[in-house]
C-alpha atoms as a PDB file:
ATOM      1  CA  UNK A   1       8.029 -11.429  19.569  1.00  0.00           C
ATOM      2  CA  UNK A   2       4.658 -10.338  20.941  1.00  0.00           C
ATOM      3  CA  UNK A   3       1.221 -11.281  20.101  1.00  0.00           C
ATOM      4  CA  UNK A   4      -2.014  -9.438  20.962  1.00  0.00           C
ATOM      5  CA  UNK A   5      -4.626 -11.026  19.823  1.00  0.00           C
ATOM      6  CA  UNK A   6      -4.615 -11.674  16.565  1.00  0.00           C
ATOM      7  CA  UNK A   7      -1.643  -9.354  15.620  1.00  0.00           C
ATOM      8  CA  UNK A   8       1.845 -10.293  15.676  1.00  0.00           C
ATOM      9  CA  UNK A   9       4.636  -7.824  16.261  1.00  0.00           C
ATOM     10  CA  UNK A  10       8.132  -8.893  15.846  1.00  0.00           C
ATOM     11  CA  UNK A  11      11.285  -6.604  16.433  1.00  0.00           C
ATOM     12  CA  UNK A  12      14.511  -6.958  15.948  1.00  0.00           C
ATOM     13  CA  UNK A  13      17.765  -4.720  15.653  1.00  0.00           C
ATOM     14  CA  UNK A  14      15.624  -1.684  15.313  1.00  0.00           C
ATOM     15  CA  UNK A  15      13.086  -3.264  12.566  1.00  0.00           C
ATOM     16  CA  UNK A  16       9.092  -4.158  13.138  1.00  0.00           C
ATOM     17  CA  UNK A  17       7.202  -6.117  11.660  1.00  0.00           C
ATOM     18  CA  UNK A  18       3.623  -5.992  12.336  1.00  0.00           C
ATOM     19  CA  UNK A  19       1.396  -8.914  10.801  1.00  0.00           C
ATOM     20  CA  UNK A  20      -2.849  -8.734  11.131  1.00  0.00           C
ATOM     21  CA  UNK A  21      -5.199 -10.644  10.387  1.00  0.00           C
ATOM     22  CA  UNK A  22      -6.983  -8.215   7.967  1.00  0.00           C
ATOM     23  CA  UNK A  23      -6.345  -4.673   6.267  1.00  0.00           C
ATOM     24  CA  UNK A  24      -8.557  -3.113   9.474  1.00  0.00           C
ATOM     25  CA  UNK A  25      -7.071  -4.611  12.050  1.00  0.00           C
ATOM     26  CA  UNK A  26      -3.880  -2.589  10.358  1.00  0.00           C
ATOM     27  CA  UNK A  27      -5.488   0.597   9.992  1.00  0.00           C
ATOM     28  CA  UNK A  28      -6.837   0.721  13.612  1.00  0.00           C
ATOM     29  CA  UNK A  29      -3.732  -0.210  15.431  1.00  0.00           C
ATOM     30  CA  UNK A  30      -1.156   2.232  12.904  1.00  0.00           C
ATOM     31  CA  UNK A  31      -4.181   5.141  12.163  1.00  0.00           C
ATOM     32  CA  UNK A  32      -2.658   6.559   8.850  1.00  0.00           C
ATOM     33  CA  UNK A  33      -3.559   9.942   7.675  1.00  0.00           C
ATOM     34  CA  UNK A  34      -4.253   8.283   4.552  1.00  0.00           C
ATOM     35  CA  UNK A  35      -4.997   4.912   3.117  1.00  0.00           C
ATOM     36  CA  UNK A  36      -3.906   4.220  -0.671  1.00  0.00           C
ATOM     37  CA  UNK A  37      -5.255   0.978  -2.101  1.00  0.00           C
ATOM     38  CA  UNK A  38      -3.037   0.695  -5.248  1.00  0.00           C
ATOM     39  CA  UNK A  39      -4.172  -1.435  -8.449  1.00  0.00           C
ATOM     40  CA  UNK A  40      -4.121  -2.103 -11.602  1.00  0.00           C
ATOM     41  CA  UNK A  41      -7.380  -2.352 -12.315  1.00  0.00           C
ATOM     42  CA  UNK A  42      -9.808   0.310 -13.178  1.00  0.00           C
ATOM     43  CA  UNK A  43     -11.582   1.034  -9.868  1.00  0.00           C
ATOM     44  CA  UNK A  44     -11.028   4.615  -8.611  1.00  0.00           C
ATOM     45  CA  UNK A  45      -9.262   7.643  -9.479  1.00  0.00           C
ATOM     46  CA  UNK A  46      -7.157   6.606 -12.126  1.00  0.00           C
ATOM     47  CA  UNK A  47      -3.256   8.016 -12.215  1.00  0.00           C
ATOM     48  CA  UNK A  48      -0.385   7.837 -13.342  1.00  0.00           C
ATOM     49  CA  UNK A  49       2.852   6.831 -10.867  1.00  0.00           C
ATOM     50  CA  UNK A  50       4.685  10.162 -11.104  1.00  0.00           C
ATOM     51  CA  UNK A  51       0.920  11.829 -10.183  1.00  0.00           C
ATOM     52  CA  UNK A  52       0.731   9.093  -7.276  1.00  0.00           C
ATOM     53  CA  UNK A  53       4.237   9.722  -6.048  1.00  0.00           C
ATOM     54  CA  UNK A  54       4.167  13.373  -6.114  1.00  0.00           C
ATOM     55  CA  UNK A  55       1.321  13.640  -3.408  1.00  0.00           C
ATOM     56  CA  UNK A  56       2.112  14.594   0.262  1.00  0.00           C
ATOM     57  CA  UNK A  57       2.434  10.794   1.065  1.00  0.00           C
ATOM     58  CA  UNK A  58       3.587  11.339   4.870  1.00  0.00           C
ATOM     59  CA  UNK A  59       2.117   9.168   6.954  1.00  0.00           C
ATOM     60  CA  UNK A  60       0.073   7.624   4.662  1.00  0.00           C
ATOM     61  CA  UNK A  61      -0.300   3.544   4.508  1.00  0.00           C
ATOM     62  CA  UNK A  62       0.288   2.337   0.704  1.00  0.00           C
ATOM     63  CA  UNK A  63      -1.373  -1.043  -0.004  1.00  0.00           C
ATOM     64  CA  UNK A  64      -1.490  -3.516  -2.608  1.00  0.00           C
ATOM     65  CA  UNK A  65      -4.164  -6.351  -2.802  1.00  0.00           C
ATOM     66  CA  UNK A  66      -2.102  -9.741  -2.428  1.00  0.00           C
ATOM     67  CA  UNK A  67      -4.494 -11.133  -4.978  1.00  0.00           C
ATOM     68  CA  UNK A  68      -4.612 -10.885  -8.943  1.00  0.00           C
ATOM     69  CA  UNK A  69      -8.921  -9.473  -8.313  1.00  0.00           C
ATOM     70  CA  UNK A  70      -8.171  -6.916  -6.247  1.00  0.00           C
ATOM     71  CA  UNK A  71      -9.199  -5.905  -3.115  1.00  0.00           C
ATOM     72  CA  UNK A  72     -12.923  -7.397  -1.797  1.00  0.00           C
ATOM     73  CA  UNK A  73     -15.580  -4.860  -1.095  1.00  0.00           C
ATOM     74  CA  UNK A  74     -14.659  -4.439   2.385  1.00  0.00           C
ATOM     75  CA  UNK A  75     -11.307  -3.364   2.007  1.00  0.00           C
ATOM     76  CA  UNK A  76     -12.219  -0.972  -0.417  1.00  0.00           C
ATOM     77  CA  UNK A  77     -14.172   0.733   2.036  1.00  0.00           C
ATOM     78  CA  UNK A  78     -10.834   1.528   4.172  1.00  0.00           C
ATOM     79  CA  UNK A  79      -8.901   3.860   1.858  1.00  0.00           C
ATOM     80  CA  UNK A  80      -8.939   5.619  -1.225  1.00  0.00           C
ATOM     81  CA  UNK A  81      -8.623   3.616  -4.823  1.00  0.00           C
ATOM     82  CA  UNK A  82      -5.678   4.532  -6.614  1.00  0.00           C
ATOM     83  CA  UNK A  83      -5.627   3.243 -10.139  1.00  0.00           C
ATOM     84  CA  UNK A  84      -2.550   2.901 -11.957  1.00  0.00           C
ATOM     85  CA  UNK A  85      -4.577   2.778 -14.710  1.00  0.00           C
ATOM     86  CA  UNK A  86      -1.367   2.691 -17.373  1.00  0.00           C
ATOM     87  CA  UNK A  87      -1.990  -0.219 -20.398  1.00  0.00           C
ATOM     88  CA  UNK A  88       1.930  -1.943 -18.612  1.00  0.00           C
ATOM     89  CA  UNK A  89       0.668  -2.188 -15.177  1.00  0.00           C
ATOM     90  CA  UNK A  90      -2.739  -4.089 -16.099  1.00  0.00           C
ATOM     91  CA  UNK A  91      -0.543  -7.052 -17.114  1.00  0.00           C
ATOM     92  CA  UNK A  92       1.727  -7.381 -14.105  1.00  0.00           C
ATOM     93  CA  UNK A  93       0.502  -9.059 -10.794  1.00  0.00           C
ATOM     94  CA  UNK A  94       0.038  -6.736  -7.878  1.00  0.00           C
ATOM     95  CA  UNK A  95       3.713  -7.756  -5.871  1.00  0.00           C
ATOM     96  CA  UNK A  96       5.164  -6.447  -8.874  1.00  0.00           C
ATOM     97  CA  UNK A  97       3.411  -3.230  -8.895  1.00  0.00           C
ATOM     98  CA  UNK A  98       4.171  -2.665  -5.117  1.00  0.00           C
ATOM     99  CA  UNK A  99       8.089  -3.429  -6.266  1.00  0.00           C
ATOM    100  CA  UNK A 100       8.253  -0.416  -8.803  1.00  0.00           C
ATOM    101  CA  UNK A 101       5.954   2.075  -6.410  1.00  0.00           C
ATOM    102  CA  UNK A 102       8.353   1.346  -3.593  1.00  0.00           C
ATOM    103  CA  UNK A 103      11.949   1.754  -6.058  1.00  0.00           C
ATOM    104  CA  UNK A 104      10.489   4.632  -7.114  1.00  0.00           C
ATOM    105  CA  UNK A 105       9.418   6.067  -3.517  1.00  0.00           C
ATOM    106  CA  UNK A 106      13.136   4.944  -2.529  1.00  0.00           C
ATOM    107  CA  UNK A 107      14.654   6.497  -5.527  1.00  0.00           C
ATOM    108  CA  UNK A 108      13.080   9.962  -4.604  1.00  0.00           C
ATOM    109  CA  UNK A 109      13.755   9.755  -1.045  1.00  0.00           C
ATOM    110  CA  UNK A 110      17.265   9.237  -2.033  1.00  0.00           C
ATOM    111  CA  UNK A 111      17.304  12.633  -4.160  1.00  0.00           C
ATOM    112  CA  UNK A 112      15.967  15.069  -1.847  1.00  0.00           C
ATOM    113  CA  UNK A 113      18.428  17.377  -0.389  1.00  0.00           C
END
């Protein structure tokens, strides 16, 4: 375990985990090509999850607010909005959004040759 200020890195057997204190410390230490904030809500360009999923998402960071609102203003500032704007995602809470975007992403890593 490491800490550097106020980020916490821990590795073991080959895994990292890297904890900040905010979405910006995140995005300055990892510098993504891209930055995905995924909701439910109706706040940016508005998709569906096969039209999400089928973009060049290579080193791109994929987050989902931890809270039922949404991301705060700041946040929203770091990334591109990525609505998942479908009538069965405005229902369900944003961990289990990130749960069906990552099966899928799994499930189509799994296909390619």
């Amino acid at each position: 375990r490491a800490l550097v200020g106020s980020e916490m890195c821990i590795r073991d057997s080959n895994k990292s985990i890297l904890v900040t204190t905010d979405l910006r410390d995140a995005v300055n230490i990892l510098t993504p090509k891209n930055v995905y904030l995924v909701t439910s809500h109706y706040e940016g360009e508005c998709v569906t999850l096969n039209e999400f999923l089928n973009r060049d998402l290579n080193e791109s960071m994929i987050v989902f607010s931890g809270q039922d609102v949404g991301f705060r203003r700041a946040e929203l500032a770091l990334g591109e909005v990525v609505s998942l704007g479908l009538d069965e995602f405005k229902a369900l809470p944003p961990l289990s959004i990130a749960t069906i975007v990552f099966y899928e992403l799994c499930r189509r890593f799994k296909e390619k040759p």
